[in-house]
PDB file of N, CA and C in Angstrom:
ATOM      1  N   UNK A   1    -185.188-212.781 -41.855  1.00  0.00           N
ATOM      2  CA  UNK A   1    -185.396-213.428 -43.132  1.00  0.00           C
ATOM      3  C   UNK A   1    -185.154-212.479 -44.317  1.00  0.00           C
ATOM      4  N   UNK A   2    -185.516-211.242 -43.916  1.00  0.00           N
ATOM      5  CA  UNK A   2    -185.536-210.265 -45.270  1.00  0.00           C
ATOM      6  C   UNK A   2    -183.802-210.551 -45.811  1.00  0.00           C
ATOM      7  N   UNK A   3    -182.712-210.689 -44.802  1.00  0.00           N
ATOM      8  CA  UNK A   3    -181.280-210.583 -45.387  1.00  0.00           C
ATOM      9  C   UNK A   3    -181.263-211.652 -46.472  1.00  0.00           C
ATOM     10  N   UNK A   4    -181.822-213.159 -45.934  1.00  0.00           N
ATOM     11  CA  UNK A   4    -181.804-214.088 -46.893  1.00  0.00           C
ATOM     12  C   UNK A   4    -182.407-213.869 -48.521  1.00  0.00           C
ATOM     13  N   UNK A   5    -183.588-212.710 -48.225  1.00  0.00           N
ATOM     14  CA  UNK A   5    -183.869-212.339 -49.351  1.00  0.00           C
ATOM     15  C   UNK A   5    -183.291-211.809 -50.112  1.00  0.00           C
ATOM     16  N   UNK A   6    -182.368-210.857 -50.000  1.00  0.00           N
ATOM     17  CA  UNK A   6    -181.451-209.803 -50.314  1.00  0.00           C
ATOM     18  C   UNK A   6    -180.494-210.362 -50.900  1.00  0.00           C
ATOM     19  N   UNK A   7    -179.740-211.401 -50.079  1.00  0.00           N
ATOM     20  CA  UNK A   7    -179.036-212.297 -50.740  1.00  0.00           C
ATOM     21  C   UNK A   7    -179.305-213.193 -51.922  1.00  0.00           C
ATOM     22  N   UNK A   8    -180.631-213.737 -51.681  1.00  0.00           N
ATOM     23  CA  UNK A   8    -181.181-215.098 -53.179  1.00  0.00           C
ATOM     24  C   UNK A   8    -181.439-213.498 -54.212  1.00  0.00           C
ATOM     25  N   UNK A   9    -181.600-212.534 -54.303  1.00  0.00           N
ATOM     26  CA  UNK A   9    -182.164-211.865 -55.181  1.00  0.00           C
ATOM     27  C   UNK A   9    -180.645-210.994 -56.029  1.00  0.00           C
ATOM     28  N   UNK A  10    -179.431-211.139 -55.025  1.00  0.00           N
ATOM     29  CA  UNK A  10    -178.807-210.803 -55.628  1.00  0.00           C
ATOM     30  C   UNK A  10    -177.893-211.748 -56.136  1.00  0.00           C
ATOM     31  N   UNK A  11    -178.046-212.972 -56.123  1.00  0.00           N
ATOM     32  CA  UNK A  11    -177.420-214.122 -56.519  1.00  0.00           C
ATOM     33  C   UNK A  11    -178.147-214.522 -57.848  1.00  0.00           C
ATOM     34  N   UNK A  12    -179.619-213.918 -57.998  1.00  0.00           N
ATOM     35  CA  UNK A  12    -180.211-214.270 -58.857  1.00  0.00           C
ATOM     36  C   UNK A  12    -179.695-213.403 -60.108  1.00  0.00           C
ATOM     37  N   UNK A  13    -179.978-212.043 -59.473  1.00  0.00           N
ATOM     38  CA  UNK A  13    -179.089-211.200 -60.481  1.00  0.00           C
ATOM     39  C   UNK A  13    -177.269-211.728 -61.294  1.00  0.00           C
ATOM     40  N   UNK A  14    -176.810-212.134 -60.287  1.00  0.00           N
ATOM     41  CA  UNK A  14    -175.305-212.346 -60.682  1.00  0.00           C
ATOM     42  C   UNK A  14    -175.582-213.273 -61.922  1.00  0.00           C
ATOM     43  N   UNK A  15    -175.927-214.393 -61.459  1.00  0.00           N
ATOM     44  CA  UNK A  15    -176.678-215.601 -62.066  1.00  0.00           C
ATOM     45  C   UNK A  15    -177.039-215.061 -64.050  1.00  0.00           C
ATOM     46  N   UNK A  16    -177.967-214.222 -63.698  1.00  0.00           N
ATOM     47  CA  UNK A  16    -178.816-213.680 -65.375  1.00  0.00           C
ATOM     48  C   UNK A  16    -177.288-212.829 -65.708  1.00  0.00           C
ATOM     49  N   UNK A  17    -176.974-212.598 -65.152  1.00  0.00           N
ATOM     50  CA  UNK A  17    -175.423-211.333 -65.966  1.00  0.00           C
ATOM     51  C   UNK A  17    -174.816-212.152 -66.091  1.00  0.00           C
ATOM     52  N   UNK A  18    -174.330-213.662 -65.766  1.00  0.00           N
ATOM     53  CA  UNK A  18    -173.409-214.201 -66.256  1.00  0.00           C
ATOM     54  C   UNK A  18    -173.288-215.021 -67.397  1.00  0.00           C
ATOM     55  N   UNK A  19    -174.801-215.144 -67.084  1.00  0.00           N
ATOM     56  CA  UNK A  19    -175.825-215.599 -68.601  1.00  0.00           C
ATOM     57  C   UNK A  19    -175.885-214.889 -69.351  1.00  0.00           C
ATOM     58  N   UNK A  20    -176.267-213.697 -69.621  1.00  0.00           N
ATOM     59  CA  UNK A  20    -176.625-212.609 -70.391  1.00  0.00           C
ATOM     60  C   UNK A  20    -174.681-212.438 -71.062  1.00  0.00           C
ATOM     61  N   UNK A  21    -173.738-212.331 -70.326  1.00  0.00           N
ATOM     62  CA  UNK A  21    -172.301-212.143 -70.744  1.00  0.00           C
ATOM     63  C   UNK A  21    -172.149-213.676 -71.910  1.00  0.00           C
ATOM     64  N   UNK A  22    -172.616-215.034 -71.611  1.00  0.00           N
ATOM     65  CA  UNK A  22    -171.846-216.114 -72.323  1.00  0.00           C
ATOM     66  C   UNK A  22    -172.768-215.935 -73.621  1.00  0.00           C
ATOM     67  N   UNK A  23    -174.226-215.816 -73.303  1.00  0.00           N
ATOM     68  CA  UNK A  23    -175.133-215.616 -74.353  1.00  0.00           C
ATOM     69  C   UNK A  23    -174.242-214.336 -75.565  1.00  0.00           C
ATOM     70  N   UNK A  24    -173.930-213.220 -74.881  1.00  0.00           N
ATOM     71  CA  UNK A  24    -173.599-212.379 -75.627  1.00  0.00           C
ATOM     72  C   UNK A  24    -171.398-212.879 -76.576  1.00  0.00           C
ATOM     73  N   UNK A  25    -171.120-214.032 -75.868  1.00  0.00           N
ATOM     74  CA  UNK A  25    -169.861-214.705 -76.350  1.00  0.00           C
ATOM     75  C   UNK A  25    -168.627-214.129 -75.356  1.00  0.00           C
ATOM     76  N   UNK A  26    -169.318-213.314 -74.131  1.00  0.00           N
ATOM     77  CA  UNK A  26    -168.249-212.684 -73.238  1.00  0.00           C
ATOM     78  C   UNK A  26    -167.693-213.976 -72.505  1.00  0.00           C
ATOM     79  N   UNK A  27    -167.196-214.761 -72.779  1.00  0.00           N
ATOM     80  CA  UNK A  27    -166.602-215.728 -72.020  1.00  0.00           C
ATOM     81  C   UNK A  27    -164.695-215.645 -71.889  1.00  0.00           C
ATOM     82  N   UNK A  28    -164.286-216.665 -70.748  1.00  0.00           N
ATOM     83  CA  UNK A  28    -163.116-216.797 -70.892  1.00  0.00           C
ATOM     84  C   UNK A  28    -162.496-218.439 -71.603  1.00  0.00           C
ATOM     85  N   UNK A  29    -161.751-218.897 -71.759  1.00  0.00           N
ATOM     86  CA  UNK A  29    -161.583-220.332 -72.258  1.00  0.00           C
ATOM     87  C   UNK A  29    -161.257-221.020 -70.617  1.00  0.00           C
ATOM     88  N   UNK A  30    -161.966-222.172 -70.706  1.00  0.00           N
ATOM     89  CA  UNK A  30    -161.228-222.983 -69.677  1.00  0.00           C
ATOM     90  C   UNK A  30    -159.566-223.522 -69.460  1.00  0.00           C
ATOM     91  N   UNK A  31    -158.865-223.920 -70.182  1.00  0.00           N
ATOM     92  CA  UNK A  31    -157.872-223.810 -70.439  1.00  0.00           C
ATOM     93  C   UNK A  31    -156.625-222.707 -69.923  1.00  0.00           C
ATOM     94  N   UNK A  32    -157.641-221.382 -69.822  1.00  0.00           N
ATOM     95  CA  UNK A  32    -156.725-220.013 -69.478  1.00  0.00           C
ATOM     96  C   UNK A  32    -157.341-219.995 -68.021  1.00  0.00           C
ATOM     97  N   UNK A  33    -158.173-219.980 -67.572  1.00  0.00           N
ATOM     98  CA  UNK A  33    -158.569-219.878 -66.067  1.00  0.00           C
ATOM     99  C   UNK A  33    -158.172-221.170 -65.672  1.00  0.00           C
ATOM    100  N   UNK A  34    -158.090-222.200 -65.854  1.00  0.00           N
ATOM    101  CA  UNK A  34    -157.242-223.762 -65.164  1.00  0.00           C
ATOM    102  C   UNK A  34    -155.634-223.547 -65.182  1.00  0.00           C
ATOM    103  N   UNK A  35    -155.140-222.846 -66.056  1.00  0.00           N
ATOM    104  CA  UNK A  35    -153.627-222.154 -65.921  1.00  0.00           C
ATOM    105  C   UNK A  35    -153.303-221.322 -64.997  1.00  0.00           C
ATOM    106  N   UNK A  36    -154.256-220.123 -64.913  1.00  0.00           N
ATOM    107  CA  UNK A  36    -154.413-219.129 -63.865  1.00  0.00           C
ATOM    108  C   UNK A  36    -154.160-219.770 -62.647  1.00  0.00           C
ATOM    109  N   UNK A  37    -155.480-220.594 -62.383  1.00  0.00           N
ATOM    110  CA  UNK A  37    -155.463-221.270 -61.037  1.00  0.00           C
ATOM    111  C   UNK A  37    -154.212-222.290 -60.300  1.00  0.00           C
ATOM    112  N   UNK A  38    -154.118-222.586 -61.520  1.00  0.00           N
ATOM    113  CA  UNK A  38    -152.845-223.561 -61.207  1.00  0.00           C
ATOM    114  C   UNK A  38    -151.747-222.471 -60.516  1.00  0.00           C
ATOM    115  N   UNK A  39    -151.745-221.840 -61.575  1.00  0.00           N
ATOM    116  CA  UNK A  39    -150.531-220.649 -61.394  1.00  0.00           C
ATOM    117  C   UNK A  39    -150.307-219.800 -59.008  1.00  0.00           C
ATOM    118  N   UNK A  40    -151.563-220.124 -58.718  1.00  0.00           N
ATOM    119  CA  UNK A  40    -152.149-219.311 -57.705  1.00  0.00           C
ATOM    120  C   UNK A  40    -150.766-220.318 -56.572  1.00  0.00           C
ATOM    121  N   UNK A  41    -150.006-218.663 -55.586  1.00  0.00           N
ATOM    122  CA  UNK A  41    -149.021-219.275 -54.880  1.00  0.00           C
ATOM    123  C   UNK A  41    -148.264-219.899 -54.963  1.00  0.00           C
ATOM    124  N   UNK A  42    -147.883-219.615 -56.142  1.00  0.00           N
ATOM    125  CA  UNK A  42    -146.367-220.281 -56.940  1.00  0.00           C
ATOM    126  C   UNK A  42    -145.654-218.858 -56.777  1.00  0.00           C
ATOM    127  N   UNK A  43    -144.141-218.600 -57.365  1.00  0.00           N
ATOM    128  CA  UNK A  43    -143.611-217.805 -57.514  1.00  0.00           C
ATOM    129  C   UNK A  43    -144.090-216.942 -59.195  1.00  0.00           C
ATOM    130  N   UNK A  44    -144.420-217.153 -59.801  1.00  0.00           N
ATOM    131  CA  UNK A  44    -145.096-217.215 -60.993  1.00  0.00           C
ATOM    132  C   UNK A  44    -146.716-217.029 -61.386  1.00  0.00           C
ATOM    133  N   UNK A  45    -146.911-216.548 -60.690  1.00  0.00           N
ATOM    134  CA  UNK A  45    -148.398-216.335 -60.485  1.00  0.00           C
ATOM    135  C   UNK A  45    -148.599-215.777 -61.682  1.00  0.00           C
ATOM    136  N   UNK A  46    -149.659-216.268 -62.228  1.00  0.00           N
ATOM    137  CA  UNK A  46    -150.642-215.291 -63.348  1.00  0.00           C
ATOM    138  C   UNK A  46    -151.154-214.320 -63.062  1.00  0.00           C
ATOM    139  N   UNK A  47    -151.687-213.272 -64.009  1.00  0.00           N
ATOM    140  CA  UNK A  47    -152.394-212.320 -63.611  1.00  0.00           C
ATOM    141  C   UNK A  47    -154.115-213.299 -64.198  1.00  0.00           C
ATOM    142  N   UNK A  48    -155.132-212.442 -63.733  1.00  0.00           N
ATOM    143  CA  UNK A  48    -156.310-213.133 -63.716  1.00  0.00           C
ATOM    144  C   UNK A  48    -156.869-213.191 -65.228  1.00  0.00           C
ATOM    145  N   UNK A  49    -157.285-213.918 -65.916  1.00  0.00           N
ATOM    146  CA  UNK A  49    -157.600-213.991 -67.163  1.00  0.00           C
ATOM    147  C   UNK A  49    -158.406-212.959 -67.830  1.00  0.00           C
ATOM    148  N   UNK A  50    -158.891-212.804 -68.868  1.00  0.00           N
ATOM    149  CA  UNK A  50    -160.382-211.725 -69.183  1.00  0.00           C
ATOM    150  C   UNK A  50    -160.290-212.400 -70.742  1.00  0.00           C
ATOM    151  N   UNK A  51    -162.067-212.099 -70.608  1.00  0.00           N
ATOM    152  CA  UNK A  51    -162.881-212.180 -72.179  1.00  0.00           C
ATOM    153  C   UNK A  51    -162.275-211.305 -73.077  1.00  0.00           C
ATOM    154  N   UNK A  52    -162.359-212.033 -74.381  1.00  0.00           N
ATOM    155  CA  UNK A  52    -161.701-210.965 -75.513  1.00  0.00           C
ATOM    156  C   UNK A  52    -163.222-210.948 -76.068  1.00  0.00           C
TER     157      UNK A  52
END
């Protein structure tokens, strides 16, 4: 059981940092990551998006 713990506690963490990043305006646009993805295994692939 302890692994399961290990796991919810670091999911919890990911969770508050990803919060703590949109709170702070670190986001990406949807628009640019739905392009990205699209882009995935085409000849044309995107590179992966990032926050300005």
């Amino acid at each position: 059981m302890q692994h399961d713990d290990e796991e919810t506690a670091a999911f919890l963490a990911a969770v508050q940092e990803g919060i703590a990043d949109a709170d702070a305006g670190r986001t990406v646009p949807y628009s640019a990551v739905r392009e990205w993805l699209l882009s995935w295994g085409t000849e044309h692939e995107k590179p992966a998006p990032h926050c300005k």
